[in-house]
Protein backbone atom coordinates (compact mmCIF):
# COMPACT_ATOMS: atom_id res chain seq x y z
CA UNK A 1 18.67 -3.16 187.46
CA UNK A 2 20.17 -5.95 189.99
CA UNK A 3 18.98 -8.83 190.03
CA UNK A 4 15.66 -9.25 192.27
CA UNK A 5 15.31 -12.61 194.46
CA UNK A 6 11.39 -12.76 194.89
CA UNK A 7 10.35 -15.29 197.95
CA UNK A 8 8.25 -17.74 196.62
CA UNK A 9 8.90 -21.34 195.54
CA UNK A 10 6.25 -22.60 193.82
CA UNK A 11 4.23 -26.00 194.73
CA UNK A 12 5.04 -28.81 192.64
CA UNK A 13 1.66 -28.88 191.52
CA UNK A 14 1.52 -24.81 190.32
CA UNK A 15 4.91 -25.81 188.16
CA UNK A 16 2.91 -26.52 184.72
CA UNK A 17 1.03 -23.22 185.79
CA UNK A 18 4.34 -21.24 185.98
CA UNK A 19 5.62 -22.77 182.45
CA UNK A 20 2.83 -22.17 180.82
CA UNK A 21 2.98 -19.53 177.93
CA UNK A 22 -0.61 -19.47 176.50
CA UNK A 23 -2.31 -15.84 176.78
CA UNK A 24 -5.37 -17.71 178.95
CA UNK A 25 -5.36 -20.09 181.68
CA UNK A 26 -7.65 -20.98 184.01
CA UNK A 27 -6.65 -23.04 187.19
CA UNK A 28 -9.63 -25.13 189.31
CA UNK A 29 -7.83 -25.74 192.18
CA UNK A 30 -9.43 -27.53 195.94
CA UNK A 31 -9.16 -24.88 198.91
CA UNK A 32 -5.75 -24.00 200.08
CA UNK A 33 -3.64 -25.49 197.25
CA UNK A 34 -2.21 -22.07 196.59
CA UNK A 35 -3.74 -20.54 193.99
CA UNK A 36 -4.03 -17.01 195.08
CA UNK A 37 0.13 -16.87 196.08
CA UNK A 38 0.31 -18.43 192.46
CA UNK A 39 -1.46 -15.56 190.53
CA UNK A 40 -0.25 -12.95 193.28
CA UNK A 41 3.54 -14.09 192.04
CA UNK A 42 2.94 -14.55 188.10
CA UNK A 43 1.67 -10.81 188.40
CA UNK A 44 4.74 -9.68 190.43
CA UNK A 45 7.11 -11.18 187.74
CA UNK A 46 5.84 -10.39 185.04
CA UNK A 47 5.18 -6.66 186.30
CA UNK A 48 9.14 -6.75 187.05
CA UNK A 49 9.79 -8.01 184.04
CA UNK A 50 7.31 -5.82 181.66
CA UNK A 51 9.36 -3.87 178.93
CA UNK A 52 6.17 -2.12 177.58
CA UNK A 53 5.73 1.54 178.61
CA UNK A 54 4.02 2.20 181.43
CA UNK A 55 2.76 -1.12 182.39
CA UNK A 56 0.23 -1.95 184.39
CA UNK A 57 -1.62 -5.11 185.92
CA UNK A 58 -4.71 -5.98 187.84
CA UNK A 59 -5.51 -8.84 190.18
CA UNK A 60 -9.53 -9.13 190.51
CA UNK A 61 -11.85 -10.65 193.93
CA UNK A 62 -15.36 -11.08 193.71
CA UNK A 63 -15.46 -7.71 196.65
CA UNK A 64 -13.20 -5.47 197.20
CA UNK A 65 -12.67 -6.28 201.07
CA UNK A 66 -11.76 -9.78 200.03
CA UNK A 67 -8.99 -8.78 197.71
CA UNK A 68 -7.71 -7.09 200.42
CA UNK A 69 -8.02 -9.98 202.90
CA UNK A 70 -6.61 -12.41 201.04
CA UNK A 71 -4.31 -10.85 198.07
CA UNK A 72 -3.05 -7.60 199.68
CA UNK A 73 -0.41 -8.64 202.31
CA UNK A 74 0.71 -11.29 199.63
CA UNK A 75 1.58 -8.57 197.46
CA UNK A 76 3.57 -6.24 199.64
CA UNK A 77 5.51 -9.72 200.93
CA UNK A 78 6.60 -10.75 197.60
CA UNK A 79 7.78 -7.40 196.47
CA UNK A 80 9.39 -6.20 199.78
CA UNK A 81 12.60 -7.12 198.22
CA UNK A 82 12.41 -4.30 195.29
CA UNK A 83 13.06 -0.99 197.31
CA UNK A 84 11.34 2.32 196.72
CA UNK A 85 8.14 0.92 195.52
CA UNK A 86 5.69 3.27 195.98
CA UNK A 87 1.96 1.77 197.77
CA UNK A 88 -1.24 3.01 198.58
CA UNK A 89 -2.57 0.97 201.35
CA UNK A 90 -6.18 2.71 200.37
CA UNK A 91 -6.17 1.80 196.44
CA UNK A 92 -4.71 -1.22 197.18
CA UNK A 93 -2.14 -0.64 194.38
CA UNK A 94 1.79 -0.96 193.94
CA UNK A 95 3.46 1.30 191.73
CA UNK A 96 7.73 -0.31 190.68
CA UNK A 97 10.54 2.01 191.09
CA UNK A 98 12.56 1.08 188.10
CA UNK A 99 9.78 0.56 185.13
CA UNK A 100 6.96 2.41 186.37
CA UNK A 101 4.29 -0.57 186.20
CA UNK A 102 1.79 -0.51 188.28
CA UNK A 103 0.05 -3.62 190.06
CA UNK A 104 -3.76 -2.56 191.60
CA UNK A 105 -6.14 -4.75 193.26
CA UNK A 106 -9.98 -4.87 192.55
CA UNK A 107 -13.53 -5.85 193.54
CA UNK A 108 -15.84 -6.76 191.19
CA UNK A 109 -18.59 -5.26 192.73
CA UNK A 110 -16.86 -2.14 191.74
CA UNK A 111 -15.95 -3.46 188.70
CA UNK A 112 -16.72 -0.34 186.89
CA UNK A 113 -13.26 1.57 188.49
CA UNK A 114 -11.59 -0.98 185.68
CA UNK A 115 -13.38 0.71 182.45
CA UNK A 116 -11.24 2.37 179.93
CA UNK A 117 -8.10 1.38 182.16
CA UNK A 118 -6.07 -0.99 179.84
CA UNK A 119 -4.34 -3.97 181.57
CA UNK A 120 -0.99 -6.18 180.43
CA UNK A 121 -2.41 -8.57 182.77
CA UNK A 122 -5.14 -9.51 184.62
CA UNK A 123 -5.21 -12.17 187.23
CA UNK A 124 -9.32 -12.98 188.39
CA UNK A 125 -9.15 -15.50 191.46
CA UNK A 126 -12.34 -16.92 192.83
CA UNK A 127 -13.49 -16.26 189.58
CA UNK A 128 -17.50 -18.69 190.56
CA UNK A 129 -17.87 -15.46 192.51
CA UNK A 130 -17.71 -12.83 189.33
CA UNK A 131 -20.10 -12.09 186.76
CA UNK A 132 -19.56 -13.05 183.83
CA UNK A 133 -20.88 -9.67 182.27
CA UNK A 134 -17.73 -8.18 184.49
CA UNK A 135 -15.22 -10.30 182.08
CA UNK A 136 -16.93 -9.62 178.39
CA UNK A 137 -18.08 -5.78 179.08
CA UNK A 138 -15.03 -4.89 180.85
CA UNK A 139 -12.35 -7.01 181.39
CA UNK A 140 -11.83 -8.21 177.73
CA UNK A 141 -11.55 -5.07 176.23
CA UNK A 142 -9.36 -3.77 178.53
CA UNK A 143 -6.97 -6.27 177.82
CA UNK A 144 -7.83 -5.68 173.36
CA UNK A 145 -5.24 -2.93 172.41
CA UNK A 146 -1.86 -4.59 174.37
CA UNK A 147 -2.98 -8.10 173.97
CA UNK A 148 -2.79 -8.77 177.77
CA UNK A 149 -3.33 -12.04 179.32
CA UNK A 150 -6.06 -13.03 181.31
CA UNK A 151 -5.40 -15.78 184.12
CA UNK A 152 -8.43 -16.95 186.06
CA UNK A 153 -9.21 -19.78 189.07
CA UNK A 154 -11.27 -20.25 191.56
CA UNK A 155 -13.23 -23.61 193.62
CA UNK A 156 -16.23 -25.15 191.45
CA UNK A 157 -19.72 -23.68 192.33
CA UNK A 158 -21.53 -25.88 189.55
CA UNK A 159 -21.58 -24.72 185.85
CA UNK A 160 -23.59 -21.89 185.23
CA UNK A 161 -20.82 -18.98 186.54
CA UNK A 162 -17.87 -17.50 185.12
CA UNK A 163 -15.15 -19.99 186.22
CA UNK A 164 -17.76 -23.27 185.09
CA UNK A 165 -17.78 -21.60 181.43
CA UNK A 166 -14.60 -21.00 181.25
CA UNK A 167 -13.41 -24.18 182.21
CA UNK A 168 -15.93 -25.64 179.09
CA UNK A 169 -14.08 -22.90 176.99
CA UNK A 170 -10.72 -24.00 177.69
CA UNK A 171 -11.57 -27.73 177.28
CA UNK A 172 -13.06 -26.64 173.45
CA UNK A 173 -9.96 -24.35 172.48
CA UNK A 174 -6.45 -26.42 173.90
CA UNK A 175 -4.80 -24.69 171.68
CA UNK A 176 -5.50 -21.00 173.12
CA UNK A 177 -5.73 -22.00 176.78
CA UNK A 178 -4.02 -23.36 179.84
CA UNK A 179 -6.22 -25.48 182.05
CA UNK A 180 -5.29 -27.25 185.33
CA UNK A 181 -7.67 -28.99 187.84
CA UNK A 182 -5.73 -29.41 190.95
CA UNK A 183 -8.16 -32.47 193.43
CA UNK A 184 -7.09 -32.94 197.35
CA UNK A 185 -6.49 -36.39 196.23
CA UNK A 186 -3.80 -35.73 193.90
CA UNK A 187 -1.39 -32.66 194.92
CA UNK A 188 -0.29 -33.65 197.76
CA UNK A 189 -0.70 -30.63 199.43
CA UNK A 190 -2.88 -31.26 202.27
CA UNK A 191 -1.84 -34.25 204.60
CA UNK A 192 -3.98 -37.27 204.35
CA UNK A 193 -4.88 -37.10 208.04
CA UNK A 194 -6.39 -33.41 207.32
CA UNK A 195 -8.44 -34.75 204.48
CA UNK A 196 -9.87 -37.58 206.26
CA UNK A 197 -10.90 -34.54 209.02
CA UNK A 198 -12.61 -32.49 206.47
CA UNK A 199 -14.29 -35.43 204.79
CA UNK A 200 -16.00 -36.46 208.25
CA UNK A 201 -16.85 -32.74 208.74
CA UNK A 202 -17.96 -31.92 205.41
CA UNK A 203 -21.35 -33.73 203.77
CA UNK A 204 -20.35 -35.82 200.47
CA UNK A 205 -21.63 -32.45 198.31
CA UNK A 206 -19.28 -30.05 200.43
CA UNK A 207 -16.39 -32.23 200.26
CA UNK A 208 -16.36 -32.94 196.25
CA UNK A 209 -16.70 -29.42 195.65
CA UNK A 210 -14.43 -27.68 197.76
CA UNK A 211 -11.70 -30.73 197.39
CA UNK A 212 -12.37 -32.78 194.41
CA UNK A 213 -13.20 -29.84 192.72
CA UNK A 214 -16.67 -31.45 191.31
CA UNK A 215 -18.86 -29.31 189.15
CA UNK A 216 -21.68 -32.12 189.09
CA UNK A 217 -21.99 -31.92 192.94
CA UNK A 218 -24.79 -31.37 194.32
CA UNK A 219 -25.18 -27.63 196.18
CA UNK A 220 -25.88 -27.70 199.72
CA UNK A 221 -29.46 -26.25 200.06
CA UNK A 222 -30.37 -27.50 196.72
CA UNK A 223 -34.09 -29.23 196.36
CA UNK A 224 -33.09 -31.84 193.58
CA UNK A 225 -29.45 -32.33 194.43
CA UNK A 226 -29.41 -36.22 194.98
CA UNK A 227 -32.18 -37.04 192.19
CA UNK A 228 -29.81 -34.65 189.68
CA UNK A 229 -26.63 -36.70 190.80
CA UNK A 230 -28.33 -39.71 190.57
CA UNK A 231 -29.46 -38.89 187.00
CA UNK A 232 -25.81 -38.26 185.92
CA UNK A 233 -24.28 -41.39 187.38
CA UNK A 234 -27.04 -43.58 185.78
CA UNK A 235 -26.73 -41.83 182.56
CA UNK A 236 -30.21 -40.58 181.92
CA UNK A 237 -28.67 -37.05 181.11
CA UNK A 238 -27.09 -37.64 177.61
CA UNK A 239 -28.31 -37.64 174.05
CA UNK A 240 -32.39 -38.19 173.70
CA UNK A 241 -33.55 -38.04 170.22
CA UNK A 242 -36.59 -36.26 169.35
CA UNK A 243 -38.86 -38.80 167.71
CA UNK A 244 -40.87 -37.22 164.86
CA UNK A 245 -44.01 -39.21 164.68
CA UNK A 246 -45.00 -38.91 168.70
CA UNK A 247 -46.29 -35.36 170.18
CA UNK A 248 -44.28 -33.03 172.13
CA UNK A 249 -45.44 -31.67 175.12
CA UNK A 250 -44.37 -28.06 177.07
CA UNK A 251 -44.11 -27.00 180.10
CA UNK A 252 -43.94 -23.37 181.03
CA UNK A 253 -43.30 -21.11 183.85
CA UNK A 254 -43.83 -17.60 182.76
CA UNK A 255 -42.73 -13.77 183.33
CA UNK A 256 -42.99 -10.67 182.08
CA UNK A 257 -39.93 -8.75 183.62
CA UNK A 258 -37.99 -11.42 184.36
CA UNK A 259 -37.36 -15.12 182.78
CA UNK A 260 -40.09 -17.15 180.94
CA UNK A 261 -38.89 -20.86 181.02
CA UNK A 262 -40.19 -23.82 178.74
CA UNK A 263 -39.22 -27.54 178.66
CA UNK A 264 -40.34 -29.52 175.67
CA UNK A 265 -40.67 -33.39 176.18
CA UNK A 266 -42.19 -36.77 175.23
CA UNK A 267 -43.55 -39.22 177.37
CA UNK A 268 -42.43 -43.19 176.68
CA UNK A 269 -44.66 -45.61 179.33
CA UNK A 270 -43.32 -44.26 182.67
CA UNK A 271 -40.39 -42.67 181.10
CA UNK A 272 -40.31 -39.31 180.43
CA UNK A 273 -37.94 -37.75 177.33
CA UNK A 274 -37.14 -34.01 178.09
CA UNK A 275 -35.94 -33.19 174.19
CA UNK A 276 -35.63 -29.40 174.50
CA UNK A 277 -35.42 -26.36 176.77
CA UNK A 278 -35.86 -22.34 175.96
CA UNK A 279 -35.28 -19.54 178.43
CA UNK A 280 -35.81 -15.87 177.46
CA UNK A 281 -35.63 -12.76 179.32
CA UNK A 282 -38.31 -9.87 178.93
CA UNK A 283 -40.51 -12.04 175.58
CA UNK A 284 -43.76 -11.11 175.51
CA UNK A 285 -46.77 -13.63 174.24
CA UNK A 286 -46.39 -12.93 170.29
CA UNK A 287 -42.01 -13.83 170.86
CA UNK A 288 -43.24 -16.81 172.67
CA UNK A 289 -45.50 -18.08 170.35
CA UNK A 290 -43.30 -17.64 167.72
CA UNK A 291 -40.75 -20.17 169.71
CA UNK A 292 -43.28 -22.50 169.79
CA UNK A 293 -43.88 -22.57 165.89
CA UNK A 294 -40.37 -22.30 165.04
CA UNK A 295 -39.95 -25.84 166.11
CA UNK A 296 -40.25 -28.71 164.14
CA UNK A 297 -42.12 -30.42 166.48
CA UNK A 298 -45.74 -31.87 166.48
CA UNK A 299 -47.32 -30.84 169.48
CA UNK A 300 -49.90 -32.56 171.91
CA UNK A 301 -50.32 -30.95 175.23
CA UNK A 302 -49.13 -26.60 176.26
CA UNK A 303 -49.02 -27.05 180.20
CA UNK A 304 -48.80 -22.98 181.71
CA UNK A 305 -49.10 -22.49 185.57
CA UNK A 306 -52.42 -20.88 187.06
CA UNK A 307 -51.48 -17.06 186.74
CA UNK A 308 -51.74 -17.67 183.11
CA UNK A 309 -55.45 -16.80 183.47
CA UNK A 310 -55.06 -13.85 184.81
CA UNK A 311 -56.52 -11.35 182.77
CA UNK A 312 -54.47 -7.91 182.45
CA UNK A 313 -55.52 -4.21 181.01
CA UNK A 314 -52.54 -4.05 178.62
CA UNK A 315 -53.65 -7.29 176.87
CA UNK A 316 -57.35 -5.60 176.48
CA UNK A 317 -58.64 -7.76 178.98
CA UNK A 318 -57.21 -10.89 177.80
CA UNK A 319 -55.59 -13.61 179.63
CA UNK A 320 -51.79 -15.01 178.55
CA UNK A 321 -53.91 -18.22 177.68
CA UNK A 322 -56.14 -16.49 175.77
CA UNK A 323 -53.60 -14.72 174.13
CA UNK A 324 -51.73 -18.17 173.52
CA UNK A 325 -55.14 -19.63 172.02
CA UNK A 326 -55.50 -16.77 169.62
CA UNK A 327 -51.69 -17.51 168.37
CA UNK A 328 -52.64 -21.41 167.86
CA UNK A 329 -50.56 -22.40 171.12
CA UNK A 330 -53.74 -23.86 173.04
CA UNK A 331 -52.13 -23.82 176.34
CA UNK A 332 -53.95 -25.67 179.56
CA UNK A 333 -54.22 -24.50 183.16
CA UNK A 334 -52.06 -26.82 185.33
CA UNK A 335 -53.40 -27.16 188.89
CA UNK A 336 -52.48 -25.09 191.47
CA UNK A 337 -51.05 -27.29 194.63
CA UNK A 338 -49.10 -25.00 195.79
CA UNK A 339 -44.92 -24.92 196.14
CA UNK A 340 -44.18 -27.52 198.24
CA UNK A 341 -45.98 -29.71 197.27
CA UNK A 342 -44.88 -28.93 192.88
CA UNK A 343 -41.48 -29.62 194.50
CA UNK A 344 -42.19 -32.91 195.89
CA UNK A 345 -43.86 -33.70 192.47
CA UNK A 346 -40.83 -32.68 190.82
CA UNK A 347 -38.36 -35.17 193.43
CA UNK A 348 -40.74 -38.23 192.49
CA UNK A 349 -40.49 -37.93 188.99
CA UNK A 350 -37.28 -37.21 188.07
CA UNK A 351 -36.14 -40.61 188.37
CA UNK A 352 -38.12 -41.00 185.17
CA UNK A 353 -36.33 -38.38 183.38
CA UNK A 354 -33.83 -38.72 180.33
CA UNK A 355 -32.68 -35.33 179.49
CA UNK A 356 -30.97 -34.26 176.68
CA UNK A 357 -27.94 -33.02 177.59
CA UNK A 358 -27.29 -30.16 174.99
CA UNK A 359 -30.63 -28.98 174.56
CA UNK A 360 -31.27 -28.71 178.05
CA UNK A 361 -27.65 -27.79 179.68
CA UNK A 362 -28.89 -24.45 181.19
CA UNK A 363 -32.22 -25.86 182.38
CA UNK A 364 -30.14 -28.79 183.96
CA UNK A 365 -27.80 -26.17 185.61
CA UNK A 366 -31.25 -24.67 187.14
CA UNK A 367 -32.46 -27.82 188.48
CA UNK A 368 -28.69 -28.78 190.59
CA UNK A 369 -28.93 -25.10 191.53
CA UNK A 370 -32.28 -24.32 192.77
CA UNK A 371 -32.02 -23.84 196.66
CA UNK A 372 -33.41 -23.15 199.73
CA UNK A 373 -33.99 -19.47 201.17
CA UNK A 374 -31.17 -19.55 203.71
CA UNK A 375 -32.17 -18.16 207.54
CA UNK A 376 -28.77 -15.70 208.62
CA UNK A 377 -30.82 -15.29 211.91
CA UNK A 378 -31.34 -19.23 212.20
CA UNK A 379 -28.13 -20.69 210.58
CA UNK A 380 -30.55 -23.07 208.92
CA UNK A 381 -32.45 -23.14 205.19
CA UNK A 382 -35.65 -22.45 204.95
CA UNK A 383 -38.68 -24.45 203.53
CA UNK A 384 -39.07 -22.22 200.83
CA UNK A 385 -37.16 -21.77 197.49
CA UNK A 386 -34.70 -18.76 197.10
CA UNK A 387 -35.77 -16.67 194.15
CA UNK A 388 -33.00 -16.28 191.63
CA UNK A 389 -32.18 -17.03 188.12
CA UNK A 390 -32.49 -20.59 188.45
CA UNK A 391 -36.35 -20.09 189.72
CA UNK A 392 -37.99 -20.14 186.63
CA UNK A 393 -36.10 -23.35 185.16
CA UNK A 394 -37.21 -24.95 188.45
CA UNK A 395 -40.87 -23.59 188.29
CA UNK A 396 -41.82 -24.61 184.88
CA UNK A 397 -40.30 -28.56 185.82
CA UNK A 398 -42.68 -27.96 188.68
CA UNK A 399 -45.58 -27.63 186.21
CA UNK A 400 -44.67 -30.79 184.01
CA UNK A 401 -44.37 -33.05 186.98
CA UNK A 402 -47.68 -31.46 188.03
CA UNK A 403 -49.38 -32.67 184.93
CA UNK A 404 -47.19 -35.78 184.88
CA UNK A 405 -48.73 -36.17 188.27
CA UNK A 406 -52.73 -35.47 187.12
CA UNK A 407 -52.61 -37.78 184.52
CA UNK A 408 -51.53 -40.97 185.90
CA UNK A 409 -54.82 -42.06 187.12
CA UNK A 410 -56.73 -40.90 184.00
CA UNK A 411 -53.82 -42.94 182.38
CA UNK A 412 -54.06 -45.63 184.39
CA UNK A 413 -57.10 -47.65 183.75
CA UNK A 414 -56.67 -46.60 179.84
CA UNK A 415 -55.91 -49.49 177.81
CA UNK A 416 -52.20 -49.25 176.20
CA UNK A 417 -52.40 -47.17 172.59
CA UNK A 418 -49.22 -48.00 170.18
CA UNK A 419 -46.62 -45.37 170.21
CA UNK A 420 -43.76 -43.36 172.23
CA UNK A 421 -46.50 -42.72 174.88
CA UNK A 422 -47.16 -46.64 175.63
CA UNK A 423 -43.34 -48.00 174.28
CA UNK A 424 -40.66 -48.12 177.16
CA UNK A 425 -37.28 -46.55 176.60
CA UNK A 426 -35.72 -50.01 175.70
CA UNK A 427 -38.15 -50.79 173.40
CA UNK A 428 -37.91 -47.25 171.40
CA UNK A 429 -33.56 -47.64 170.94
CA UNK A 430 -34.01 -51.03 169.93
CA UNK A 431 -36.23 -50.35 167.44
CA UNK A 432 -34.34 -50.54 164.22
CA UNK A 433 -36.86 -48.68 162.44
CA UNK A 434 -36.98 -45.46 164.33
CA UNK A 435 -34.05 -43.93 163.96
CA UNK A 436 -31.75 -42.37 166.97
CA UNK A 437 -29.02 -40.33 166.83
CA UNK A 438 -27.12 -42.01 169.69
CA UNK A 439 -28.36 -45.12 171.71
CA UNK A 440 -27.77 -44.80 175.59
């Protein structure tokens, strides 16, 4: 075979990418650094270059349309020098004249067109956009029997997606993974002056995130955004010790179908500890009281929301609270005040929050992520909350700042009792004889 000039020079900035050898990388990368012309040419080379028998390679969008609109034409450019390749404008695929390997693009929508093909390589860009089930039902195995490589990137979108856990992966295993974070402010690639026009377009959230390539920004549309930013940068999420000889307290949002949510916390003065946090999908009562007891806490106060006293048929007539009671978990009706005003509850006490930052990491993801309904008609968001997976996270918060709330004036006139409930947070780490695992 002659020697084959592809047309790309790669940006300074993609040049580790390109010298990298590992069988994973991920690249987090601002908007238009690149990063798709980067994959679209490892996957061209290494196609060419493919000595295995009839190769093949994938390169993976979060829809179909969208790998056309933005991978496609890069494709056919970069391998318009190799004549006789054979392509099929409606698969979207690319099969090489001389080795037989075969390059196809994807949705993952459609995901399921990719199970039981096997890949040498698999390129996923905008990877915040994928499922994650997409990647450890399908993608993985595909890639098992020839020990193909995986290369994902994509723009931040918080944590709690595909291309947030992967970056926490790659940071955990160095030795198995190539990981680049390419910010506005350090390739290079976009002129200053173009920068300072997004910036004054762009709210502070937008611009981190789609330029400085922030996971901890806050989500435009998001309820808590500021008061969760503001909790990281005055280091209030971090290590918070359970303290054995105070009560814990719960807070619960529940569901039958869908996700039950519980936060577990101690209250210090004005301060309040969140220790723990449980989600589970599809429990019923008996699985959740059985949470409750597995603990090793001593508890005080069970706070559920109203429908908890709902009675149904298939519990004999019985109420989840009732249920809860007869299981030792003596739960207690929060008031009802309605959405709005749980969420305003929620925004004035979570600058008394410390949260434990491994116990609570997918709680905390719920919290930055729980949005607005957004109005296609109006171009605006809505008052009301979008229902999604971080709902019931958000929901059950709702009910501990609601009984945060109800107690204060009960509270107020009381006279100070000696423990974690009357002892600031100060006055509990400097304690020498209550031991913490970490002081703040």
């Amino acid at each position: 075979m002659n020697a084959i000039v592809i047309p790309y020079k790669p940006r300074p900035a993609f040049a580790p990418y390109h010298a990298n050898r590992k069988r994973f990388a991920v690249t987090v990368a601002h908007r238009r650094a690149g990063k798709t012309v980067a994959r679209i040419n490892r996957v061209v080379k290494d196609a060419i270059l493919c000595t295995k028998e009839r190769p093949r390679f994938g390169y993976l969008a979060p829809f179909f349309v969208q790998a056309k609109d933005i991978a496609w034409l890069y494709l056919k450019h970069y391998l318009a020098p190799m004549h006789g390749c054979k392509i099929n404008e409606s698969e979207l695929s690319v099969t090489l004249p001389h080795n037989g390997a075969i390059i196809r693009l994807y949705g993952a929508e459609n995901a399921e067109r990719m199970r039981g093909v096997y890949f040498d390589g698999i390129a996923i860009d905008e990877a915040q956009g994928v499922a994650q089930s997409v990647l450890t039902t399908i993608i993985l195995p595909a890639l098992a029997d020839r020990q193909g490589w995986l290369d994902c990137s994509g723009t931040p979108r918080g944590w709690q997606n595909l291309l947030g856990q992967l970056v926490k992966l790659a940071r955990e295993n160095p030795a198995d993974w190539f990981l680049q974070i390419l910010k506005a402010s350090e390739t290079g690639i976009l002129p200053q002056a173009e920068l300072d026009m997004q910036r004054s377009l762009l709210n502070d959230n937008e611009y981190d995130q789609e330029f400085e390539c922030s996971f901890d920004a806050a989500i435009t549309g998001a309820f808590y955004g500021r008061e969760m930013a503001l909790a990281l940068t005055e280091g209030r999420i971090c290590d918070v010790a359970w303290q054995p000889e105070f009560p814990v307290h719960t807070a619960w949002d529940l569901g039958r179908t869908d996700d039950t949510s519980i936060w577990f916390y101690q209250r210090a003065k004005s301060e309040i500890h969140v220790i723990d946090h449980h989600a589970v999908s599809g429990a019923d009562v008996p699985d959740l009281a059985a949470v409750i007891h597995g603990k090793p806490y001593v508890y005080g106060k069970h706070y559920l929301p109203h429908d908890a006293r709902m009675k149904t048929l298939a519990s004999n007539g019985r109420s989840i609270v009732e249920q809860l009671w007869a299981l030792d978990v003596k739960g207690e009706i929060v008031p009802d005040i309605g959405v709005q005003n749980g969420i305003q509850a929620v925004r004035a006490m979570l600058p008394s929050c410390w949260f434990d930052n491994a116990k609570c990491e997918t709680g905390l993801e719920s919290l930055r992520h729980y949005q607005r309904e957004w109005d296609k008609d109006k171009l605006c968001f809505r008052e009301m909350p979008r229902h999604d997976w971080a709902s019931h996270d958000s929901d059950a918060m709702r009910m501990l700042a609601v009984a945060w709330r109800e107690e204060q004036p009960s509270r107020a006139g009381q006279k100070p009792a000696r423990g974690i409930e009357n002892a600031s947070f100060d006055e509990i780490v400097n304690n020498p004889k209550r031991q913490r695992a970490q002081t703040y």
